[in-house]
C-alpha atoms as a PDB file:
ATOM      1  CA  UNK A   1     -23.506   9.194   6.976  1.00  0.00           C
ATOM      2  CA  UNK A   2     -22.482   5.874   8.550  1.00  0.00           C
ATOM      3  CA  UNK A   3     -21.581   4.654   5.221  1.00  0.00           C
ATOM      4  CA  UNK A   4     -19.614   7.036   4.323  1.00  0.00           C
ATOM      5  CA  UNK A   5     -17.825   6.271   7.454  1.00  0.00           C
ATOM      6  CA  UNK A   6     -17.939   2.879   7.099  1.00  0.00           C
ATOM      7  CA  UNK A   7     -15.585   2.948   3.842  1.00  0.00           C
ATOM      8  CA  UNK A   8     -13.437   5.705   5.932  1.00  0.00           C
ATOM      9  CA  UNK A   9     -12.811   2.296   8.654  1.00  0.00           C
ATOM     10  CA  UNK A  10     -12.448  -0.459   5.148  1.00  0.00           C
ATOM     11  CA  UNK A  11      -9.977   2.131   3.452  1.00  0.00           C
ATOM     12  CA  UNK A  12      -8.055   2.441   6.143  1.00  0.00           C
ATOM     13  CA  UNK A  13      -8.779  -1.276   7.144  1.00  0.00           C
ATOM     14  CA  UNK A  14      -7.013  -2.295   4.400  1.00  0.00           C
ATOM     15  CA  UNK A  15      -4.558   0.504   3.638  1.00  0.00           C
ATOM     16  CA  UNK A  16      -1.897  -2.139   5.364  1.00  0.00           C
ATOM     17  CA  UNK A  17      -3.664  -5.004   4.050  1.00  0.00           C
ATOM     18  CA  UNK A  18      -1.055  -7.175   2.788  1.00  0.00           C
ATOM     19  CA  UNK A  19      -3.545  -8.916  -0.093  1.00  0.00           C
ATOM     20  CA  UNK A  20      -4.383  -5.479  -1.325  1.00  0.00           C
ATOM     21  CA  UNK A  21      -0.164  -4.806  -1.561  1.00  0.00           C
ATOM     22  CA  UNK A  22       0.405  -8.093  -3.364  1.00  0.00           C
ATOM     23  CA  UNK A  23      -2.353  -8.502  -5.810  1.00  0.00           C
ATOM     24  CA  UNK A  24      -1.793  -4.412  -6.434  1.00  0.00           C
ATOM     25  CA  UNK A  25       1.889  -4.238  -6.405  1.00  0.00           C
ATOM     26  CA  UNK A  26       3.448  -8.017  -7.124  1.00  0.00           C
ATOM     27  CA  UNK A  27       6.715  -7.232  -7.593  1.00  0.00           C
ATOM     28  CA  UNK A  28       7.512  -4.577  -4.688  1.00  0.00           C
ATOM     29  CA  UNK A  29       6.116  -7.367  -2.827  1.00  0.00           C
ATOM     30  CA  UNK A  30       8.257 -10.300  -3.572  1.00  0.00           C
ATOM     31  CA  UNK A  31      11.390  -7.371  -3.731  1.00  0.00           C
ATOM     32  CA  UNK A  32      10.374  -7.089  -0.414  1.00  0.00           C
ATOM     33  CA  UNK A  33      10.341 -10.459   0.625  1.00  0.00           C
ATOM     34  CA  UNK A  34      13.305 -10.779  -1.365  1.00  0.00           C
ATOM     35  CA  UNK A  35      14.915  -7.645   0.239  1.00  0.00           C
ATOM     36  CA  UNK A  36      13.960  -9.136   4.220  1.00  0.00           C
ATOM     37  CA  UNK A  37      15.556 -12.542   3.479  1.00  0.00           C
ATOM     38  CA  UNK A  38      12.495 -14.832   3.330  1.00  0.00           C
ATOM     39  CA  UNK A  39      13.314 -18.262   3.364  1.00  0.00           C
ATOM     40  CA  UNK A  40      10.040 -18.877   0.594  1.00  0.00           C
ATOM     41  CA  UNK A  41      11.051 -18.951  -3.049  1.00  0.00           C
ATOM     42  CA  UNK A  42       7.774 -17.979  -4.255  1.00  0.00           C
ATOM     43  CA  UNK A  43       4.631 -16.572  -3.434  1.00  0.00           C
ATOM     44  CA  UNK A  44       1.299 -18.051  -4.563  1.00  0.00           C
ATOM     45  CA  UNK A  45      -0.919 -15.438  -6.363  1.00  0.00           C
ATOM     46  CA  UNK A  46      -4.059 -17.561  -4.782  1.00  0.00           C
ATOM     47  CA  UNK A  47      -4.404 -16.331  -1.186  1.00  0.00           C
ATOM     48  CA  UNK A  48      -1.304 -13.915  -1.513  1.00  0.00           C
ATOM     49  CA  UNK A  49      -2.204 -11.547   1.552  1.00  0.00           C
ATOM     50  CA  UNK A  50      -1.997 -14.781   3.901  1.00  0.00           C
ATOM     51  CA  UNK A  51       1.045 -16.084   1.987  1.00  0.00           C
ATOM     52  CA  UNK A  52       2.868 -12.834   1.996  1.00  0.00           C
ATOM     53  CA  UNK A  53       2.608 -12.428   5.502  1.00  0.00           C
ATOM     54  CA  UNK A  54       4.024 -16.062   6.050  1.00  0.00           C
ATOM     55  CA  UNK A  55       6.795 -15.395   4.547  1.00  0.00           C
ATOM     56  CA  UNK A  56       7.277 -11.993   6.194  1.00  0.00           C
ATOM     57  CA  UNK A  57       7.547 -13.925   9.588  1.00  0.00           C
ATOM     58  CA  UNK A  58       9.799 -16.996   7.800  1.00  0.00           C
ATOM     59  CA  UNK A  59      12.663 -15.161   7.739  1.00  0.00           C
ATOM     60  CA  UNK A  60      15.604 -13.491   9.948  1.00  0.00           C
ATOM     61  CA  UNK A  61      13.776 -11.781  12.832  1.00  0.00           C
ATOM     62  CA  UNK A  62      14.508  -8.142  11.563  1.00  0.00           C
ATOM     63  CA  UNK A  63      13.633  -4.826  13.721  1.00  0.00           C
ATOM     64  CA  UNK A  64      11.316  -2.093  12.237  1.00  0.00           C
ATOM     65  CA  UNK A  65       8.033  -1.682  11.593  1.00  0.00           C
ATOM     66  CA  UNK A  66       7.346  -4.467   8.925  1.00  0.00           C
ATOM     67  CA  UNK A  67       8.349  -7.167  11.508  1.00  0.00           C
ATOM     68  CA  UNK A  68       6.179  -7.683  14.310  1.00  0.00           C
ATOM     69  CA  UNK A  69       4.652 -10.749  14.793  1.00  0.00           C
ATOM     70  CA  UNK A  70       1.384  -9.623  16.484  1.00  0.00           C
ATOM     71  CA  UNK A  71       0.370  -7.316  13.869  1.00  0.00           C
ATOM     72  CA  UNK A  72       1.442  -9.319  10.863  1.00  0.00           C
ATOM     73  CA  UNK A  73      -0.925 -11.872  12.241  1.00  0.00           C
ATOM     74  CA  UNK A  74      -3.781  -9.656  12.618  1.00  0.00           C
ATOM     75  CA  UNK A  75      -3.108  -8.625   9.137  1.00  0.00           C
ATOM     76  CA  UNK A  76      -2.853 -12.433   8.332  1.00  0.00           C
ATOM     77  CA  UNK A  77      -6.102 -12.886   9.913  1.00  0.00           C
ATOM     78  CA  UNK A  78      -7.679  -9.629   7.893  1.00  0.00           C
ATOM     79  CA  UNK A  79      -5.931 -11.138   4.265  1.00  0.00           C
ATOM     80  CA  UNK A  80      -7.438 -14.328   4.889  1.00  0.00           C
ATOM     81  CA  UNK A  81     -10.839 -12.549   4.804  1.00  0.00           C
ATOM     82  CA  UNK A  82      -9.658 -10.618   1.435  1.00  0.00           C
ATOM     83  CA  UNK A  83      -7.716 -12.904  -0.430  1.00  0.00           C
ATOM     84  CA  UNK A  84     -11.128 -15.464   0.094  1.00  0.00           C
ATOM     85  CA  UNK A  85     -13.547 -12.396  -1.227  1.00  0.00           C
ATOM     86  CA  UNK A  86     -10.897 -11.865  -4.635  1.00  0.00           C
ATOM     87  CA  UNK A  87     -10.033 -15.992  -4.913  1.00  0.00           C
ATOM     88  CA  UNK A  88     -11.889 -16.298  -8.233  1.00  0.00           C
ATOM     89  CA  UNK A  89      -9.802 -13.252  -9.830  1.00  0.00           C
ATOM     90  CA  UNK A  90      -6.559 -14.658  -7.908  1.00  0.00           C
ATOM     91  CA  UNK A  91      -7.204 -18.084  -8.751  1.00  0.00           C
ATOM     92  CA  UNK A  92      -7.558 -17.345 -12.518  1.00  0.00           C
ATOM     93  CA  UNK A  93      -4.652 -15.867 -11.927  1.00  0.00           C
ATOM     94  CA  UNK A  94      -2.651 -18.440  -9.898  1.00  0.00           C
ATOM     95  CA  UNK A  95      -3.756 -21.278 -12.735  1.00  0.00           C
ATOM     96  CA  UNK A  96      -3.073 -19.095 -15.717  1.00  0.00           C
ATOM     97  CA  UNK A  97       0.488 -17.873 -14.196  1.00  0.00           C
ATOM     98  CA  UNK A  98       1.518 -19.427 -11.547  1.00  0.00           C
ATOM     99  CA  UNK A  99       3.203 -18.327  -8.596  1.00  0.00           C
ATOM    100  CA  UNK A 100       5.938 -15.189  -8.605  1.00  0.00           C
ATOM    101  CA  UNK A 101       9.251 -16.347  -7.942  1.00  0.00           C
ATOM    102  CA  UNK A 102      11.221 -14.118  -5.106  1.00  0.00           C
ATOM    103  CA  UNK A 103      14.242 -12.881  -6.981  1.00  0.00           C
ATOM    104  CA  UNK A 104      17.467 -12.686  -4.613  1.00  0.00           C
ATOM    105  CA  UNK A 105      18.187  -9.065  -4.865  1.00  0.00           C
ATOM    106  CA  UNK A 106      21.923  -7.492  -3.880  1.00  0.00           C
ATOM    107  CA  UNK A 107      21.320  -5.331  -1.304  1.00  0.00           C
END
């Protein structure tokens, strides 16, 4: 029984988890980044969570609830954790295709 609640807490753990949304979803992520003004012009596929998150906070402060620095640092903090467990599958990635460029979308 506690394991089965134990992958309830890591599911939703990491529902929010910003390493599961970029190495899952790449391009909503940079369209996002794109989309909230980041001043980064790409994101690294090696540690993405922890990059993602950085440049979620280097950017126009922005109201809503994907711009609050406290929690995008716990979630920095959590990706960190992530992006370290899948760094031999990201950096494959990272060496094979380098970092995804953050188009500048019209919005």
């Amino acid at each position: 029984m506690s394991k089965l609640w134990s992958g309830v807490a890591l599911t939703i753990l990491l529902s929010g988890c910003a390493t599961v949304h970029t190495v899952s979803d790449e391009s909503k992520a940079v369209d996002d980044l794109a989309k909230w003004q980041t001043n980064c012009h790409t994101l690294s596929r090696a540690y993405s969570g922890v990059a993602y998150q950085y440049c979620n906070l280097n950017g126009p402060q922005r109201t809503g609830a994907h711009w609050a620095p406290f929690p995008i640092l716990i979630d920095m903090a959590a990706s960190g954790v992530a992006d370290t467990i899948i760094l031999p599958f990201t950096a494959y990635q990272q060496y094979k295709r380098g970092s995804v460029p953050i188009r500048r979308l019209a919005y």
